[in-house]
Protein backbone atom coordinates (compact mmCIF):
# COMPACT_ATOMS: atom_id res chain seq x y z
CA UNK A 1 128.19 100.16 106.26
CA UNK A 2 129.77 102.79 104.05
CA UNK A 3 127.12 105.61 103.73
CA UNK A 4 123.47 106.77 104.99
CA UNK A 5 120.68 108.92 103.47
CA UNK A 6 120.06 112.45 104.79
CA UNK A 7 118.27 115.70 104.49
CA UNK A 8 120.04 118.94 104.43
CA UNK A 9 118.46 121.26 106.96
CA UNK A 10 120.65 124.46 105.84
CA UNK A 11 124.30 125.97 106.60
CA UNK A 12 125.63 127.91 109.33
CA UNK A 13 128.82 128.87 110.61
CA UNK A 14 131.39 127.03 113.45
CA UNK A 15 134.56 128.64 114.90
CA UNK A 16 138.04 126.62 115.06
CA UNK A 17 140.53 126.96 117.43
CA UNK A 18 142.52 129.52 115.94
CA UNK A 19 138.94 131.94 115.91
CA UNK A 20 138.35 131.60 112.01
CA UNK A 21 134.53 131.36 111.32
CA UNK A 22 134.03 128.17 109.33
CA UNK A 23 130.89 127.83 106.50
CA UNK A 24 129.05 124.35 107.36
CA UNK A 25 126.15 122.49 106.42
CA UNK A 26 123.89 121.08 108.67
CA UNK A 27 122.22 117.43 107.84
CA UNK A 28 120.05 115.18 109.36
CA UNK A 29 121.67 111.61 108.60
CA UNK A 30 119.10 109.29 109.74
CA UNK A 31 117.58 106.91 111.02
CA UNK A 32 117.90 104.55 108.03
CA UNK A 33 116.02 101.25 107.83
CA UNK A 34 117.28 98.46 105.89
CA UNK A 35 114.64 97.50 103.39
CA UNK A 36 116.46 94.97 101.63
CA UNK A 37 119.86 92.72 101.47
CA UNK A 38 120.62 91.93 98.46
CA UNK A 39 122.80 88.62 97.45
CA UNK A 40 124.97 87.51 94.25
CA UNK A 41 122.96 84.18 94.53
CA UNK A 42 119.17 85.49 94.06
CA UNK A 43 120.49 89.39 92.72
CA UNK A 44 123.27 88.77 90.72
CA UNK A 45 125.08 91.13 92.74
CA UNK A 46 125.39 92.36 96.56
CA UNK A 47 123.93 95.30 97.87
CA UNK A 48 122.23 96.77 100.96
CA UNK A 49 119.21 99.12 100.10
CA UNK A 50 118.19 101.86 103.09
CA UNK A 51 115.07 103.49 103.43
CA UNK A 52 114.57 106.95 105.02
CA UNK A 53 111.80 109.52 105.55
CA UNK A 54 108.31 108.80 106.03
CA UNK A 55 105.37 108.42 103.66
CA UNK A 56 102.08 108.11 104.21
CA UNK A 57 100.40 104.72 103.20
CA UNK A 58 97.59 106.70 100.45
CA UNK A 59 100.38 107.98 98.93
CA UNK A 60 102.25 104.39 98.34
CA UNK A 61 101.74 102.03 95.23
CA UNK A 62 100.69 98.69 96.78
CA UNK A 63 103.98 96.64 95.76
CA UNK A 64 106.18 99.04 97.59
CA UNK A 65 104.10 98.51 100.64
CA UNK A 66 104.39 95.00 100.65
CA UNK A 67 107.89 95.50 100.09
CA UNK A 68 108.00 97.59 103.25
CA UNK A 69 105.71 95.09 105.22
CA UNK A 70 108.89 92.39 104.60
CA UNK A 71 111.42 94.52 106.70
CA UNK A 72 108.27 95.13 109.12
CA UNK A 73 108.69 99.30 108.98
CA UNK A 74 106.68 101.87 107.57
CA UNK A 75 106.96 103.19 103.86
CA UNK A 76 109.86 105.69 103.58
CA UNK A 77 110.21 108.21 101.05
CA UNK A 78 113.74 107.63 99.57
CA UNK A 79 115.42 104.30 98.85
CA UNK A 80 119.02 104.08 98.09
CA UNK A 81 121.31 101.26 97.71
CA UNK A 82 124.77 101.22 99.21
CA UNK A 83 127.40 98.11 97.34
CA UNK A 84 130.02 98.71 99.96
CA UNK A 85 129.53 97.23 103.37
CA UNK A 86 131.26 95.54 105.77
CA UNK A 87 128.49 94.78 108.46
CA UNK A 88 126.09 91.99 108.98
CA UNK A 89 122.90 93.82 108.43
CA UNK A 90 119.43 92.81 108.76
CA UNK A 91 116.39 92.98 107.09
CA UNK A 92 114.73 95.87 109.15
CA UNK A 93 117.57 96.66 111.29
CA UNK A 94 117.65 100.67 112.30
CA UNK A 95 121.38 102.65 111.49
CA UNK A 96 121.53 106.16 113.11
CA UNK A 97 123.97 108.41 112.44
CA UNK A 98 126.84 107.30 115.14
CA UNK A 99 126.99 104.01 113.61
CA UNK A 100 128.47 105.31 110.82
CA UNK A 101 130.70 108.35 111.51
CA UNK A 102 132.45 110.01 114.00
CA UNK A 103 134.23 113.53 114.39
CA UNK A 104 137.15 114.05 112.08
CA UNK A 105 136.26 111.55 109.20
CA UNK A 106 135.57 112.67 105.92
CA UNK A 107 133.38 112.29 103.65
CA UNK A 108 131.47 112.70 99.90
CA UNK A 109 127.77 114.10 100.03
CA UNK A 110 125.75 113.16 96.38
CA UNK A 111 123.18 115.67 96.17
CA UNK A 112 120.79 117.60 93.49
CA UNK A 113 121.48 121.18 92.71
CA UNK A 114 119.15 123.62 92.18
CA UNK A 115 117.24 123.93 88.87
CA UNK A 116 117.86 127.50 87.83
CA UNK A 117 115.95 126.89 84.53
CA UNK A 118 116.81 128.05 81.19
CA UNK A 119 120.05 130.84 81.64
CA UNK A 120 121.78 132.79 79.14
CA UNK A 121 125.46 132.42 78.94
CA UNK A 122 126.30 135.07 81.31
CA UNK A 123 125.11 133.20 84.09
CA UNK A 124 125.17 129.73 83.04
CA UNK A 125 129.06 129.95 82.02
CA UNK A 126 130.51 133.34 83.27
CA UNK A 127 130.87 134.97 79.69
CA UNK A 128 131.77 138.97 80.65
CA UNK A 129 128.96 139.84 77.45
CA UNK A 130 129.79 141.59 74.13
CA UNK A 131 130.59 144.56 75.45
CA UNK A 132 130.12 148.67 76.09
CA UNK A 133 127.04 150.64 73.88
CA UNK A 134 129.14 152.34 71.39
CA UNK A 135 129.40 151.49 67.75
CA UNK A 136 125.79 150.11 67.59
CA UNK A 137 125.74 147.72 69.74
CA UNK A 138 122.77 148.69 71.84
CA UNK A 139 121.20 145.31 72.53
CA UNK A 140 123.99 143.04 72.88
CA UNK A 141 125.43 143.60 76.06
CA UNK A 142 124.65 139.72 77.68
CA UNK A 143 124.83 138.24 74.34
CA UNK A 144 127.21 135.26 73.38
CA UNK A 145 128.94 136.34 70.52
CA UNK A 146 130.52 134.51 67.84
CA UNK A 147 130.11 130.99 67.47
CA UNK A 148 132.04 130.06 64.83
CA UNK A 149 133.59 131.20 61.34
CA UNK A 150 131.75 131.33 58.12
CA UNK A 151 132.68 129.89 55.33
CA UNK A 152 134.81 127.19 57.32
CA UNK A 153 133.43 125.21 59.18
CA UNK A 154 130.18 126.23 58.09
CA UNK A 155 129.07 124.99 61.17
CA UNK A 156 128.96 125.40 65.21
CA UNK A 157 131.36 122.98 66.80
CA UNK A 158 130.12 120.13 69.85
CA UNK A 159 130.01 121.39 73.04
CA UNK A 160 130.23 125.27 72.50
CA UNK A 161 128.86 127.17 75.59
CA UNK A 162 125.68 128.76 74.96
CA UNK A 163 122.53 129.30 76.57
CA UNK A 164 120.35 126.65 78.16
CA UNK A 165 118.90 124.69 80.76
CA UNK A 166 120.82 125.28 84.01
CA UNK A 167 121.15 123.14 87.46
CA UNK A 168 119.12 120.06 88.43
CA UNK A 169 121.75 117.47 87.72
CA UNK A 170 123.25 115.14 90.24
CA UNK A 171 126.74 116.59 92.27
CA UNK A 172 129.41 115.01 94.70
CA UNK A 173 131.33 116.63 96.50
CA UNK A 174 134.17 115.07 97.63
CA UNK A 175 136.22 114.91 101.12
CA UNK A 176 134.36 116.97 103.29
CA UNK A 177 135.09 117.04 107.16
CA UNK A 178 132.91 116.19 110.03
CA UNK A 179 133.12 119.22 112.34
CA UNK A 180 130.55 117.95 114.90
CA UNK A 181 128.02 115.54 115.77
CA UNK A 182 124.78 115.56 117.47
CA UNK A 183 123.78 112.33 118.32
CA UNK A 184 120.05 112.96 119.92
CA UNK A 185 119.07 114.56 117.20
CA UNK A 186 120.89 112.59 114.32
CA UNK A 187 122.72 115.91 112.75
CA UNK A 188 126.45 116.05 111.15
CA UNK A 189 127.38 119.34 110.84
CA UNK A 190 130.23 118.84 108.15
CA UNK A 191 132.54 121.40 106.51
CA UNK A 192 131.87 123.86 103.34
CA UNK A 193 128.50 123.87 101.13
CA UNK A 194 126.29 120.89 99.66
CA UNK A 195 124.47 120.56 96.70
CA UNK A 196 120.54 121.43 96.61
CA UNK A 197 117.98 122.96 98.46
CA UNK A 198 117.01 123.12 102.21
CA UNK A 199 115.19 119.94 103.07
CA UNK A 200 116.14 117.92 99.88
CA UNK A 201 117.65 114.37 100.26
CA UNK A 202 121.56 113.74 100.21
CA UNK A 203 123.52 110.27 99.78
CA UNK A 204 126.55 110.64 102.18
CA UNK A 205 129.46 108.42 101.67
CA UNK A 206 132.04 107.39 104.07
């Protein structure tokens, strides 16, 4: 199996051996349930799709629970399909965290950031602002500027940086290290920061 379905409980700090405090995220990877095995004769394609997190039955459309009833678990909250795998798995079968990584490997965390809303252009791209309050400018101190010439173009280019909608889209983060690994209570604590909010759901990829 290549990957597993987490939650990020929230960062903290480990020392290494030469006493330099390391920045760390903390995530609980786990226990996934496989809720279906997909096949290139009846799918078109193969595929292995984990379920994790529990759900209560109210809150669960009546096709998804029969669709739960067929691996024999409960409803889980987030489904996610993994096309790399190497393992015989079963419908139903139960992957914790150790049966996927170890200390030392590394690996890429899919998460989604924070929505920030709608930002100017100070925050959303770093622009320093117009500039001081002399010479009239009063109100333009987080303002964009310029966005193009007059007369030619006579228009605003694709894909100038201005103000909008800011964070809530999907991020990876690529070739992070497993510091540690707590087995009883299914946590990786893995090197440097993740995408999104304490308690939202991560895809981690070996």
């Amino acid at each position: 199996m290549s990957g597993l379905i987490g939650k990020k409980i929230g960062m903290t700090s480990l020392y290494n051996a030469d006493g330099q405090a390391l920045a760390c995220t903390v995530i609980e990877a786990g226990p996934c349930v496989v809720t279906q095995v997909k096949t290139q004769e009846k799918d078109g394609y193969e595929a292995i799709q984990l379920g994790y997190g529990e759900k209560k039955e109210k809150r669960t459309t009546q096709p998804l629970l029969g669709h739960f009833k067929k691996a024999n678990t409960t409803p889980k909250r987030k489904l996610v399909e993994f096309k790399e795998f190497t393992d015989e798995l079963t419908l139903g079968q139960s992957l914790s965290v150790t049966d996927i990584f170890a200390e030392g490997d590394f690996l890429d965390v899919v998460g989604t950031a924070k929505g920030r809303g709608f930002q100017g252009v100070v925050k959303r791209h770093g622009f320093g602002g117009v500039g001081g309050q002399t010479h009239g400018q009063h109100n333009r101190q987080r303002h964009p500027g310029s966005i193009g010439a007059c007369s030619f173009p006579s228009r605003v280019f694709k894909g100038i940086r201005m103000a909008g909608r800011m964070g809530g889209n999907r991020v990876k983060v690529q070739n992070l290290r497993v510091l540690k690994v707590l087995a009883d209570q299914n946590l990786l604590v893995i090197s440097g920061s993740v995408p999104g909010a304490k308690n939202s759901f991560v895809i981690l990829e070996k």
